[in-house]
C-alpha atoms as a PDB file:
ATOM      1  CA  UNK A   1     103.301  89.916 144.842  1.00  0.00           C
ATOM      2  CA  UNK A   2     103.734  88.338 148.146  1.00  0.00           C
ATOM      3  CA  UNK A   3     100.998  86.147 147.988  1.00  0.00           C
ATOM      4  CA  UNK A   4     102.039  85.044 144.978  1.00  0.00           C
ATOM      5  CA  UNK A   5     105.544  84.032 146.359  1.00  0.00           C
ATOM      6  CA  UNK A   6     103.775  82.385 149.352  1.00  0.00           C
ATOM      7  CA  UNK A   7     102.045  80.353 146.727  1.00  0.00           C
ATOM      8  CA  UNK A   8     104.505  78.821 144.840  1.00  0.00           C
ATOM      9  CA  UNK A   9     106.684  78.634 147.934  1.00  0.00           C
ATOM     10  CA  UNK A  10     103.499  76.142 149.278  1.00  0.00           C
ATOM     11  CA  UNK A  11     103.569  74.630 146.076  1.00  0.00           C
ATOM     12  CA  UNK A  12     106.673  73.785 146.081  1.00  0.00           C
ATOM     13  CA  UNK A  13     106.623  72.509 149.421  1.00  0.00           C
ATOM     14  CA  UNK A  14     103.821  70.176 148.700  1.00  0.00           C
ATOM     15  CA  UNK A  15     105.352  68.719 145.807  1.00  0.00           C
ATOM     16  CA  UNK A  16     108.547  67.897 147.109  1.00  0.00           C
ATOM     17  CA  UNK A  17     107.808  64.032 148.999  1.00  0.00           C
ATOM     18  CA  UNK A  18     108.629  63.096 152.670  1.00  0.00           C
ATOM     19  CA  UNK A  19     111.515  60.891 152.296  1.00  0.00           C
ATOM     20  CA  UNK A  20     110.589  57.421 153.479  1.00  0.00           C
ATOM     21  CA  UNK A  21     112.323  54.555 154.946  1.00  0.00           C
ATOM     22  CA  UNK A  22     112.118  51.445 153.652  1.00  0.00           C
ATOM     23  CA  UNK A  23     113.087  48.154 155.440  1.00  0.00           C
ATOM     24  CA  UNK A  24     116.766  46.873 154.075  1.00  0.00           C
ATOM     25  CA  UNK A  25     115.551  43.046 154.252  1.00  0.00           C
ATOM     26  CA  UNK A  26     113.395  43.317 150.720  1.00  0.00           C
ATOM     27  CA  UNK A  27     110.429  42.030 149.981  1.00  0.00           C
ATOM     28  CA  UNK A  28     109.625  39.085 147.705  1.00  0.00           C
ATOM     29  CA  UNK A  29     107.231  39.574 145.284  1.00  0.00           C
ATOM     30  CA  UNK A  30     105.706  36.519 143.121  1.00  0.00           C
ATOM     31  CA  UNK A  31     103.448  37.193 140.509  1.00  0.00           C
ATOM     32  CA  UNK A  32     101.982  35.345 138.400  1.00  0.00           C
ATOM     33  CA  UNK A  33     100.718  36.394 135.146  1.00  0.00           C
ATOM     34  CA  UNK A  34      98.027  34.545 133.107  1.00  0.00           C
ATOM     35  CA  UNK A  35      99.356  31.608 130.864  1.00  0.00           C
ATOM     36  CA  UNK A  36     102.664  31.896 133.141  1.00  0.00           C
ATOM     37  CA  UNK A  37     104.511  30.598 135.567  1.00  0.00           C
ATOM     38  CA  UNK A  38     105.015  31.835 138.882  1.00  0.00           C
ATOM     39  CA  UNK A  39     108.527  34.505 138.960  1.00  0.00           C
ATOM     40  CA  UNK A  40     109.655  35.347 142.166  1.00  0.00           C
ATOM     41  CA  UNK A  41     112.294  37.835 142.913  1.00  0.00           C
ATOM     42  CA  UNK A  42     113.376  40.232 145.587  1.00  0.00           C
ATOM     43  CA  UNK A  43     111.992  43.637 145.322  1.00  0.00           C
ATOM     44  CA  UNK A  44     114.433  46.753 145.900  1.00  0.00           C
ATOM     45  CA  UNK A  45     112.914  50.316 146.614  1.00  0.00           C
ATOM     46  CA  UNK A  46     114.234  52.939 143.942  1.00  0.00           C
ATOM     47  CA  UNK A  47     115.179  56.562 145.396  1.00  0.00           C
ATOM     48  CA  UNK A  48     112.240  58.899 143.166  1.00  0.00           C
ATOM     49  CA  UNK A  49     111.279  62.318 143.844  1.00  0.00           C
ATOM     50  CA  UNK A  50     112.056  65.480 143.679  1.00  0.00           C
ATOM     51  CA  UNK A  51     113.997  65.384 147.035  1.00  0.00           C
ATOM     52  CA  UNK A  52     116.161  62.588 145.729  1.00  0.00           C
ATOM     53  CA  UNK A  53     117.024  64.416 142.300  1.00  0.00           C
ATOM     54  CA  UNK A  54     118.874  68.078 143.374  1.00  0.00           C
ATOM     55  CA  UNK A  55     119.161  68.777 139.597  1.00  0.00           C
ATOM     56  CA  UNK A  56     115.279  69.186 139.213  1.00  0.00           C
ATOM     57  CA  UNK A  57     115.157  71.490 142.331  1.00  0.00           C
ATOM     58  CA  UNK A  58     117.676  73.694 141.204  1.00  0.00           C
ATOM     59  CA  UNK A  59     116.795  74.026 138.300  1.00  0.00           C
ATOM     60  CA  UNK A  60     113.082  74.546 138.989  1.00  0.00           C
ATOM     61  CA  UNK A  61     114.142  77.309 141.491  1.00  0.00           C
ATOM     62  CA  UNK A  62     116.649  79.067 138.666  1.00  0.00           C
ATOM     63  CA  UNK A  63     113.677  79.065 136.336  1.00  0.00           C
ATOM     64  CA  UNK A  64     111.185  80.240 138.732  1.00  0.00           C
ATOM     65  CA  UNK A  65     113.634  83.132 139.745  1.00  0.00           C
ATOM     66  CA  UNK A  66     114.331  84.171 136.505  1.00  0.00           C
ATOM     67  CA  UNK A  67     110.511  84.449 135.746  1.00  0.00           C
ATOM     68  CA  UNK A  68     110.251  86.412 138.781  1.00  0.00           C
ATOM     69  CA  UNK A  69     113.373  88.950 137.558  1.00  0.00           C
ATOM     70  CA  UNK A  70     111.262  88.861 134.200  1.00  0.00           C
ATOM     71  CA  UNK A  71     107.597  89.740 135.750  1.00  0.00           C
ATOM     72  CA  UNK A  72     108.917  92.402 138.175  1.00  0.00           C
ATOM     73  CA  UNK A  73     110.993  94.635 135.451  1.00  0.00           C
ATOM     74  CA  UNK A  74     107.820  94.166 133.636  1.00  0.00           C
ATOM     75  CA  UNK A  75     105.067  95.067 135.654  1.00  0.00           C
ATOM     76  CA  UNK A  76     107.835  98.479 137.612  1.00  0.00           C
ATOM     77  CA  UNK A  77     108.455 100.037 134.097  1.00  0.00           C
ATOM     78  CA  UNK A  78     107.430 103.845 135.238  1.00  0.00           C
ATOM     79  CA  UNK A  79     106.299 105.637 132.124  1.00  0.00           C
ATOM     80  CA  UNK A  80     107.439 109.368 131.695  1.00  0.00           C
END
């Protein structure tokens, strides 16, 4: 049972993204799709991942602990 909470403790861990900086000046992009003109514009970085959305961690974690509640009155039923 421990390794199985070390695993999805790493899993977690790996899934969750280093936050990363981004410089506050913005980049311009300007594509240029076929049979169009060129459309430039300033591009702004959007926050996305799981450390930037505390909703989806807590509720991953609630879920996981209930299915660990679940699996352990399961698998410690003593049979007289």
């Amino acid at each position: 049972m421990k390794k199985l909470i070390f695993a999805v403790l790493a899993l977690i861990s790996l899934a969750v993204p280093v936050k990363v900086l981004a410089e506050d000046t913005g980049v311009i992009i300007c594509p240029q799709p076929y049979g169009g003109g060129v459309v430039c514009g300033v591009h702004t970085p959007v926050n996305t991942g799981l450390g930037d959305n505390l909703a989806v961690v807590g509720g991953v974690l609630l879920v996981s602990s209930l299915m660990f509640l679940f699996l352990s009155k399961k698998f410690n039923k003593v049979s007289a």
